[in-house]
PDB file of N, CA and C in Angstrom:
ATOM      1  N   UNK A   1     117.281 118.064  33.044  1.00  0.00           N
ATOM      2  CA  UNK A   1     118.506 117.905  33.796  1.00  0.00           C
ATOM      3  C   UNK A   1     119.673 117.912  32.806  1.00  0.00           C
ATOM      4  N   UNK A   2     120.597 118.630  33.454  1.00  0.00           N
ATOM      5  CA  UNK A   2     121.637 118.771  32.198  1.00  0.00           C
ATOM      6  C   UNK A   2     123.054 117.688  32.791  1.00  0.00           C
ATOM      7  N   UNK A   3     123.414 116.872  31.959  1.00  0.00           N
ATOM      8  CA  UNK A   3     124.117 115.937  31.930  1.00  0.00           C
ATOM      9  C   UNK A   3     125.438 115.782  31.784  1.00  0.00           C
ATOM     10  N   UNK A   4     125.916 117.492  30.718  1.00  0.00           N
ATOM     11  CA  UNK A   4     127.109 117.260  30.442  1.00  0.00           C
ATOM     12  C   UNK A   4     127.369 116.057  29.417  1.00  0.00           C
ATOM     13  N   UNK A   5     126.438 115.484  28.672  1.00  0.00           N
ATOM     14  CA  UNK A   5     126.592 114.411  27.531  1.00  0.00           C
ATOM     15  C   UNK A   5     127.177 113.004  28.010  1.00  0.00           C
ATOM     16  N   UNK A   6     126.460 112.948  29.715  1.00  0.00           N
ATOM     17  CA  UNK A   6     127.329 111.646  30.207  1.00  0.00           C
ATOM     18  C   UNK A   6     126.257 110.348  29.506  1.00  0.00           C
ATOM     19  N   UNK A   7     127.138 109.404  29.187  1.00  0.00           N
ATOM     20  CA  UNK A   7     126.696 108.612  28.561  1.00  0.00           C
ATOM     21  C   UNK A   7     126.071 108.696  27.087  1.00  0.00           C
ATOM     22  N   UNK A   8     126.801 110.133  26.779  1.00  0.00           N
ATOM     23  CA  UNK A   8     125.633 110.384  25.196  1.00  0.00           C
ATOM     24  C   UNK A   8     126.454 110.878  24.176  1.00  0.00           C
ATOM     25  N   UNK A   9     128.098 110.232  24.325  1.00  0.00           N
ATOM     26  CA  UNK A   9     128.872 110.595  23.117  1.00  0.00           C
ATOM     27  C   UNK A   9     129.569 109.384  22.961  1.00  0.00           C
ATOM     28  N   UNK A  10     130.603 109.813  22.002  1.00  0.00           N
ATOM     29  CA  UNK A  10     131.743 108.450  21.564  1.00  0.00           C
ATOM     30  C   UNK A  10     132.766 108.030  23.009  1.00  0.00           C
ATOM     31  N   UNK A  11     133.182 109.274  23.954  1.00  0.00           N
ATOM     32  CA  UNK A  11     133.033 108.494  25.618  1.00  0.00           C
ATOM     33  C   UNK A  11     132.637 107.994  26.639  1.00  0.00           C
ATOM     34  N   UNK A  12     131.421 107.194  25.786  1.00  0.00           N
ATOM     35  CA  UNK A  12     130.824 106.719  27.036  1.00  0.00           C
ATOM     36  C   UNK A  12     131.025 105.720  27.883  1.00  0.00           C
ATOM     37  N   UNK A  13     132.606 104.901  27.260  1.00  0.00           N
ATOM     38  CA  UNK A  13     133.554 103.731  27.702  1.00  0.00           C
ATOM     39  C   UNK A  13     134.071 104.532  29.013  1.00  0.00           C
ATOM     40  N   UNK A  14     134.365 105.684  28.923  1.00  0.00           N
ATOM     41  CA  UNK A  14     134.587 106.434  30.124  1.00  0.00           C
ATOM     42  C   UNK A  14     133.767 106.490  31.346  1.00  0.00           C
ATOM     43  N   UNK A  15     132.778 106.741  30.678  1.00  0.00           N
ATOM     44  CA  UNK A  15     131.777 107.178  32.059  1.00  0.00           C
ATOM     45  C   UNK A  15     131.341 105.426  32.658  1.00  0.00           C
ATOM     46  N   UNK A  16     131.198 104.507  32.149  1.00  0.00           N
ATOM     47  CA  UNK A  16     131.147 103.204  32.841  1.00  0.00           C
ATOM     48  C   UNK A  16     132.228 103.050  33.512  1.00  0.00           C
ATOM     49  N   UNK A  17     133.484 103.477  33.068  1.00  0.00           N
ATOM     50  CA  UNK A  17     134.637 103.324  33.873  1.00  0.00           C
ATOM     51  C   UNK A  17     134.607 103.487  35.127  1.00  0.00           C
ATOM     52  N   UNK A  18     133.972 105.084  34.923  1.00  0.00           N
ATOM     53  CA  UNK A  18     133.658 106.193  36.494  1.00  0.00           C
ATOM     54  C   UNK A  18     132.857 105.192  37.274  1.00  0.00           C
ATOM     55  N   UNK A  19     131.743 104.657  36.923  1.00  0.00           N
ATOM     56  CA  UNK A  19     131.182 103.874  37.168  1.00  0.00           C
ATOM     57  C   UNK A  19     131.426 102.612  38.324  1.00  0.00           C
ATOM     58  N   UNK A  20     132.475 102.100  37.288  1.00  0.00           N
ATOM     59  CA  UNK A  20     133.096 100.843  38.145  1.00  0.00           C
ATOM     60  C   UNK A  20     134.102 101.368  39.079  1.00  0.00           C
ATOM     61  N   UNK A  21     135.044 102.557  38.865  1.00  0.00           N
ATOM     62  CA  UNK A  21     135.202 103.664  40.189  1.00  0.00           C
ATOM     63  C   UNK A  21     134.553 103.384  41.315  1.00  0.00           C
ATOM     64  N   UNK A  22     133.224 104.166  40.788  1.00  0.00           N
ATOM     65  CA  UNK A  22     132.732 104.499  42.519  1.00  0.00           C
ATOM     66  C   UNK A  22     132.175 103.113  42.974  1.00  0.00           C
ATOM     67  N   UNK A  23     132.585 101.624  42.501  1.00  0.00           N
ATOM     68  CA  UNK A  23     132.213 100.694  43.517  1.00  0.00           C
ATOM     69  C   UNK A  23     133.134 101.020  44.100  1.00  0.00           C
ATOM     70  N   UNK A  24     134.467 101.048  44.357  1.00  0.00           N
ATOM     71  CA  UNK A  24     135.356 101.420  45.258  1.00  0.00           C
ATOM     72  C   UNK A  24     135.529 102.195  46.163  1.00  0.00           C
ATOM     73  N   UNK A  25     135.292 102.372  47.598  1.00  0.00           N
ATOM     74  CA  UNK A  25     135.294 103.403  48.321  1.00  0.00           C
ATOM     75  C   UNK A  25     136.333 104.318  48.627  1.00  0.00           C
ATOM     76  N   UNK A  26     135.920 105.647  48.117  1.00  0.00           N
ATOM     77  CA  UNK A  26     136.605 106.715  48.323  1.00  0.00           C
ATOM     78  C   UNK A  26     137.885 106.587  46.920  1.00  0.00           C
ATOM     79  N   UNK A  27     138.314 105.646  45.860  1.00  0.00           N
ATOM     80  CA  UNK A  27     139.076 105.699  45.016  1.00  0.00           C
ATOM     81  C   UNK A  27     138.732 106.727  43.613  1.00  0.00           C
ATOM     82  N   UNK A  28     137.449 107.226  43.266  1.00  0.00           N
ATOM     83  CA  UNK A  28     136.952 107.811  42.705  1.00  0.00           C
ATOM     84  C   UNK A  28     137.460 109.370  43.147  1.00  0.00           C
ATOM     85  N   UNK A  29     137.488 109.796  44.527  1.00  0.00           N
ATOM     86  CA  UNK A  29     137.540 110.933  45.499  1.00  0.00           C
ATOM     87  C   UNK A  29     139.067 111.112  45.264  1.00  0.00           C
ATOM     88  N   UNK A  30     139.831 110.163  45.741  1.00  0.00           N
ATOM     89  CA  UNK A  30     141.307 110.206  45.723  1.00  0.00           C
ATOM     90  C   UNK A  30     142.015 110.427  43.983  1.00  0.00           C
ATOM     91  N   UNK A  31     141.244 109.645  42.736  1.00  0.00           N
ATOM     92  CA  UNK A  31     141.513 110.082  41.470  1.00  0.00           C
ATOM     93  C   UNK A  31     141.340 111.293  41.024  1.00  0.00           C
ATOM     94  N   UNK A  32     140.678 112.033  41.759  1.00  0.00           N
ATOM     95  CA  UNK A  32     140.039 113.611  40.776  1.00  0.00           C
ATOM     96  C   UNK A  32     140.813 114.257  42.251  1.00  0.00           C
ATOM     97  N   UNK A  33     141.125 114.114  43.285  1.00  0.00           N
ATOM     98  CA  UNK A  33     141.919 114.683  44.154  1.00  0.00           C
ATOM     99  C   UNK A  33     143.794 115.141  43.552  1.00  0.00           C
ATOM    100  N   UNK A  34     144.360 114.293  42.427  1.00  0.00           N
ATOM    101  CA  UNK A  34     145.089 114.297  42.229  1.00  0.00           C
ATOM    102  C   UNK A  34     145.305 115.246  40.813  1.00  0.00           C
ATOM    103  N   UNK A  35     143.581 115.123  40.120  1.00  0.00           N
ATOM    104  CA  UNK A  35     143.389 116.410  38.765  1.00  0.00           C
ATOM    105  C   UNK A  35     142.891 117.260  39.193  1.00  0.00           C
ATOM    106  N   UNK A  36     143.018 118.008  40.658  1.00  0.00           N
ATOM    107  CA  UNK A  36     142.179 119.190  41.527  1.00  0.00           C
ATOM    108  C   UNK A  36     143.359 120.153  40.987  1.00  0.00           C
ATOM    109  N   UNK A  37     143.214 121.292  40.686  1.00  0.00           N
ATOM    110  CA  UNK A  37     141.715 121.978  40.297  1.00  0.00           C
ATOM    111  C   UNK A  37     141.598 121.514  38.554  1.00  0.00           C
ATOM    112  N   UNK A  38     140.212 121.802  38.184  1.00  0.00           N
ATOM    113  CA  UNK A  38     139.926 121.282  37.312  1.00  0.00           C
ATOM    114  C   UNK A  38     140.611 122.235  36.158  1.00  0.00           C
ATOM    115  N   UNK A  39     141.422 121.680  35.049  1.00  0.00           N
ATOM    116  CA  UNK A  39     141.838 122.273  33.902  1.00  0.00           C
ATOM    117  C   UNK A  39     143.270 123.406  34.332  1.00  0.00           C
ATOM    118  N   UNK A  40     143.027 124.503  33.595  1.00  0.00           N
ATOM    119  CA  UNK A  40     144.015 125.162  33.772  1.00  0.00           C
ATOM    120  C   UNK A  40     143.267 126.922  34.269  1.00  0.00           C
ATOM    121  N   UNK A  41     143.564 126.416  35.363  1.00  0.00           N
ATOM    122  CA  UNK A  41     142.797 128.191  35.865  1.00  0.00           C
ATOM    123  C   UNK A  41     142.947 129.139  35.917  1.00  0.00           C
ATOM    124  N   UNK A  42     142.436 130.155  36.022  1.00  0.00           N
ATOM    125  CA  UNK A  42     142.903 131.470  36.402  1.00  0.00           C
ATOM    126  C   UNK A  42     142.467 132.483  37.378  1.00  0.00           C
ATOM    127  N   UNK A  43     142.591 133.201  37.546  1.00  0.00           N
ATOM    128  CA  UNK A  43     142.109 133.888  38.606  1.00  0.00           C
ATOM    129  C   UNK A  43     141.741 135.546  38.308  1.00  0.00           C
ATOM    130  N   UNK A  44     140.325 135.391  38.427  1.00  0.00           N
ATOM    131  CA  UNK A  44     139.658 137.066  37.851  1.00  0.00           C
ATOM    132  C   UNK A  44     139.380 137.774  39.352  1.00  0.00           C
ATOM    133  N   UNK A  45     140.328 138.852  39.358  1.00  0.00           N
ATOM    134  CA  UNK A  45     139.668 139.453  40.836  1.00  0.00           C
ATOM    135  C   UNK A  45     140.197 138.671  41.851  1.00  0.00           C
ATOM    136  N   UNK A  46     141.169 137.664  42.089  1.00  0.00           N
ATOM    137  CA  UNK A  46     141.199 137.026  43.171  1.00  0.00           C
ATOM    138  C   UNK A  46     140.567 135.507  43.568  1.00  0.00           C
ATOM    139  N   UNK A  47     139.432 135.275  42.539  1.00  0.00           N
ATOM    140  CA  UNK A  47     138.549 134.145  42.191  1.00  0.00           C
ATOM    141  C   UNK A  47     138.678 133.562  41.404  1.00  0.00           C
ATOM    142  N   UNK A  48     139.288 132.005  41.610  1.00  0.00           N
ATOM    143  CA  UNK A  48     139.496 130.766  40.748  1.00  0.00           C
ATOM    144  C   UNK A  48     138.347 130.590  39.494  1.00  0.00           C
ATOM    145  N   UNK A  49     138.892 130.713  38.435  1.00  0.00           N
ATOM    146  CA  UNK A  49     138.274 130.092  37.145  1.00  0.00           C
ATOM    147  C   UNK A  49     138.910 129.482  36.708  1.00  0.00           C
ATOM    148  N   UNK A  50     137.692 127.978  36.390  1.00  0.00           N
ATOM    149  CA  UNK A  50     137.809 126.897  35.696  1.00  0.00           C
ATOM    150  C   UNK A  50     136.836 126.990  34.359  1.00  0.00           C
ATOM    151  N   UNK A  51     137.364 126.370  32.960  1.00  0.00           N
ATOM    152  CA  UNK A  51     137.105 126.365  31.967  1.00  0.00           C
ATOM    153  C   UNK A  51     135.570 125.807  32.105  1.00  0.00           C
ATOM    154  N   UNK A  52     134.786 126.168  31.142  1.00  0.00           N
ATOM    155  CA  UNK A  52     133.580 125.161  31.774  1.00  0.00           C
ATOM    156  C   UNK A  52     133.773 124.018  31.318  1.00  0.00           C
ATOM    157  N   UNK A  53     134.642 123.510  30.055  1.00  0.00           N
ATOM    158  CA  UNK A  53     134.591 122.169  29.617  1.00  0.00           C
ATOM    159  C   UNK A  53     135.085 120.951  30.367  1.00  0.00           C
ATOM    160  N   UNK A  54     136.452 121.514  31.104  1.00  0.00           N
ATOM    161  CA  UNK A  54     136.796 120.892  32.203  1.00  0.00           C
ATOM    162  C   UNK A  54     135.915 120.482  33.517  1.00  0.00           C
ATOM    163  N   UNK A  55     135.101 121.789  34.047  1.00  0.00           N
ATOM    164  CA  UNK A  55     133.934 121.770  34.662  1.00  0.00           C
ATOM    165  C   UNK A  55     132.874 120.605  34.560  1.00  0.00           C
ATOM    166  N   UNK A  56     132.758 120.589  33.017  1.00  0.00           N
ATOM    167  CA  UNK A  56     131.226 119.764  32.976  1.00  0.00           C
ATOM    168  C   UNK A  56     132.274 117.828  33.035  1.00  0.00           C
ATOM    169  N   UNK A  57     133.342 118.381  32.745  1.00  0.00           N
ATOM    170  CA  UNK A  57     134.385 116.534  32.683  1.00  0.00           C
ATOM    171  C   UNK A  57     133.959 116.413  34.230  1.00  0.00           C
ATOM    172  N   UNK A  58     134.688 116.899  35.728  1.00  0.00           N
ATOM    173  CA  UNK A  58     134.174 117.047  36.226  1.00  0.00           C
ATOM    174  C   UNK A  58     132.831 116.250  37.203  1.00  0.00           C
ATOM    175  N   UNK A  59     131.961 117.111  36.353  1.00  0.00           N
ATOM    176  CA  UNK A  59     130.303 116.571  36.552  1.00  0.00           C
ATOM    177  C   UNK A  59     130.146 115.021  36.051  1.00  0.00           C
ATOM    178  N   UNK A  60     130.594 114.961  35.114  1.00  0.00           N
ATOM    179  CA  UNK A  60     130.842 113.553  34.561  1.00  0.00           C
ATOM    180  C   UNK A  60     131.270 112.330  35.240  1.00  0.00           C
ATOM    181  N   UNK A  61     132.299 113.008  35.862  1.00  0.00           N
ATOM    182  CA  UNK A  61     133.424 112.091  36.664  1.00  0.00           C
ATOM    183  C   UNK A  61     132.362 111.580  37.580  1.00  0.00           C
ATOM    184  N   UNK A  62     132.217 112.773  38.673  1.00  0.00           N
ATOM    185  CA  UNK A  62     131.532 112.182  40.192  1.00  0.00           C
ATOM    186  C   UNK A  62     130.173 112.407  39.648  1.00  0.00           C
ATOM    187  N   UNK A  63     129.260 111.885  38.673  1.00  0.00           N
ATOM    188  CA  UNK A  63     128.301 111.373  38.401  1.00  0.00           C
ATOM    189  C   UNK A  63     128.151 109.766  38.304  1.00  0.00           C
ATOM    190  N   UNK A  64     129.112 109.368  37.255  1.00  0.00           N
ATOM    191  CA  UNK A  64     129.656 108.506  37.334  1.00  0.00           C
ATOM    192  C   UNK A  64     130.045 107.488  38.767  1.00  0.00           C
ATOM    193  N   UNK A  65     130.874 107.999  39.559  1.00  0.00           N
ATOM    194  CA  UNK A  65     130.968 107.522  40.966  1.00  0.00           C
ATOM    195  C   UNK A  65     130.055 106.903  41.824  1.00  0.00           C
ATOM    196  N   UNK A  66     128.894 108.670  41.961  1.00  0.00           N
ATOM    197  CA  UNK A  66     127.930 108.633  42.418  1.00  0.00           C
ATOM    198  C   UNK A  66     126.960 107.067  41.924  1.00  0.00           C
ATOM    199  N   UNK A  67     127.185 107.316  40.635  1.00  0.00           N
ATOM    200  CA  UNK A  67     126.420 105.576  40.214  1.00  0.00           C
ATOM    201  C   UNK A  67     126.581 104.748  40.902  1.00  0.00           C
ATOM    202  N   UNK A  68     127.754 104.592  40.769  1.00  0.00           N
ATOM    203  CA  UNK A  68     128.449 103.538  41.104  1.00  0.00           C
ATOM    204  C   UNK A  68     128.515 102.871  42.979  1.00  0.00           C
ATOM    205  N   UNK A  69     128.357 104.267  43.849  1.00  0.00           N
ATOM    206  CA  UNK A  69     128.393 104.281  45.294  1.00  0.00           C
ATOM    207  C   UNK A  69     127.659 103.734  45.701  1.00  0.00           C
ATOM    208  N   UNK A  70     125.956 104.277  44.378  1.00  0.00           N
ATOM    209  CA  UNK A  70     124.545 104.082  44.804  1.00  0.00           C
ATOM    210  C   UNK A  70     124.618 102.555  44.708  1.00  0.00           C
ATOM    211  N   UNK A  71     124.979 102.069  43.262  1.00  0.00           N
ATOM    212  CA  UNK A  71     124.888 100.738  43.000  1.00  0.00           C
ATOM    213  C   UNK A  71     125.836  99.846  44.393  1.00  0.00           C
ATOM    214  N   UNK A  72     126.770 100.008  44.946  1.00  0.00           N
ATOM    215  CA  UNK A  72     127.521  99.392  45.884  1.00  0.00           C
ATOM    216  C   UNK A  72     126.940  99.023  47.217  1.00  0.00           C
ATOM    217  N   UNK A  73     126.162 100.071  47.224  1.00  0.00           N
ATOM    218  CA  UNK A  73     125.155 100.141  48.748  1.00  0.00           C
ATOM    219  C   UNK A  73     123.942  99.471  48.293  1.00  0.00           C
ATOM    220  N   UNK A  74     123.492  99.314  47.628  1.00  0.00           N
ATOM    221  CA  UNK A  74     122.257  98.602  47.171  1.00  0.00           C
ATOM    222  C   UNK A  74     122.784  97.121  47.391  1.00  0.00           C
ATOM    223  N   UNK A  75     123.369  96.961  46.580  1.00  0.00           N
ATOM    224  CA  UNK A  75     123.975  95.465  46.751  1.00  0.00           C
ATOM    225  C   UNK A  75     124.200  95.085  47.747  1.00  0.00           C
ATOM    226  N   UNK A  76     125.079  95.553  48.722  1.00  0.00           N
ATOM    227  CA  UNK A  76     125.277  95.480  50.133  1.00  0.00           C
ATOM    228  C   UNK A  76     123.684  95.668  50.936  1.00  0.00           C
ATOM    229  N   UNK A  77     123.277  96.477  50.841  1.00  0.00           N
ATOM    230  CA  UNK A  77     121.476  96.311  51.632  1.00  0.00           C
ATOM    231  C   UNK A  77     121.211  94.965  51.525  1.00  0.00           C
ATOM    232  N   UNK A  78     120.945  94.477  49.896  1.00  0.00           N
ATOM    233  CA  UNK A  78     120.634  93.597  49.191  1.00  0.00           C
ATOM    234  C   UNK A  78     121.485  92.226  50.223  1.00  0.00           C
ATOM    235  N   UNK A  79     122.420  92.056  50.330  1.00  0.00           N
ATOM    236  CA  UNK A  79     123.138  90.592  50.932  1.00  0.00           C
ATOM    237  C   UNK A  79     122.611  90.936  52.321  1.00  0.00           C
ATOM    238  N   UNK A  80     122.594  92.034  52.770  1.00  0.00           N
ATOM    239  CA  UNK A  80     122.046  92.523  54.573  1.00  0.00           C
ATOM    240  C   UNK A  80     120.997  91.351  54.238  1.00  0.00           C
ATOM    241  N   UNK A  81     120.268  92.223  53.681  1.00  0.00           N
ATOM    242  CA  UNK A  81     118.378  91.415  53.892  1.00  0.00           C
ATOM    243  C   UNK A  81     118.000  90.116  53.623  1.00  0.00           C
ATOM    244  N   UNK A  82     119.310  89.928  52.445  1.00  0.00           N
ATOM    245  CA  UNK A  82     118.898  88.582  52.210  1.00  0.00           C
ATOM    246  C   UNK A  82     119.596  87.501  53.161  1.00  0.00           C
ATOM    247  N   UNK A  83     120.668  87.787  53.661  1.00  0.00           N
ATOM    248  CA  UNK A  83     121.443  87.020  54.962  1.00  0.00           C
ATOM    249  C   UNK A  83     120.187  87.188  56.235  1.00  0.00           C
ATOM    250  N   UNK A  84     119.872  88.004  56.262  1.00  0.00           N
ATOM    251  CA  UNK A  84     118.830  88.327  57.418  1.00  0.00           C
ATOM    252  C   UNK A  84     117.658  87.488  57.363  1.00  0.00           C
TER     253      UNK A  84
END
């Protein structure tokens, strides 16, 4: 699985960040909504290109989130069942 080096360089203060992001609902979505489109693009033929480095930041980002969503709903199951 290719990662894009999340969690496997000198930014990985970043990607926990993303992290603590996606406990937040939908604030992760609304942050990269505001760096849409990714990098500085261009257009070959009519068709948006994005850099891939920007691309794989990106992957990083809403990986990150994604953690973070998963971890939010777990926890929440977690107080369900245990209140239950």
């Amino acid at each position: 699985m290719k990662l894009y080096k999340f969690m496997q360089d000198r930014h990985w203060y970043e990607d926990i960040g993303h992290i603590f992001i996606g406990l937040v609902p939908m604030l992760g979505w609304l942050r990269e909504h505001f760096q849409w489109p990714p990098g500085d693009t261009v257009s070959i033929k009519g068709v948006p290109y994005a850099p891939h480095d920007r691309v794989g930041d990106s992957y990083r980002d809403f990986l990150g989130y994604s953690i973070g969503a998963t971890l939010r709903t777990a926890v929440l199951v977690g107080l369900l069942i245990w209140k239950w």
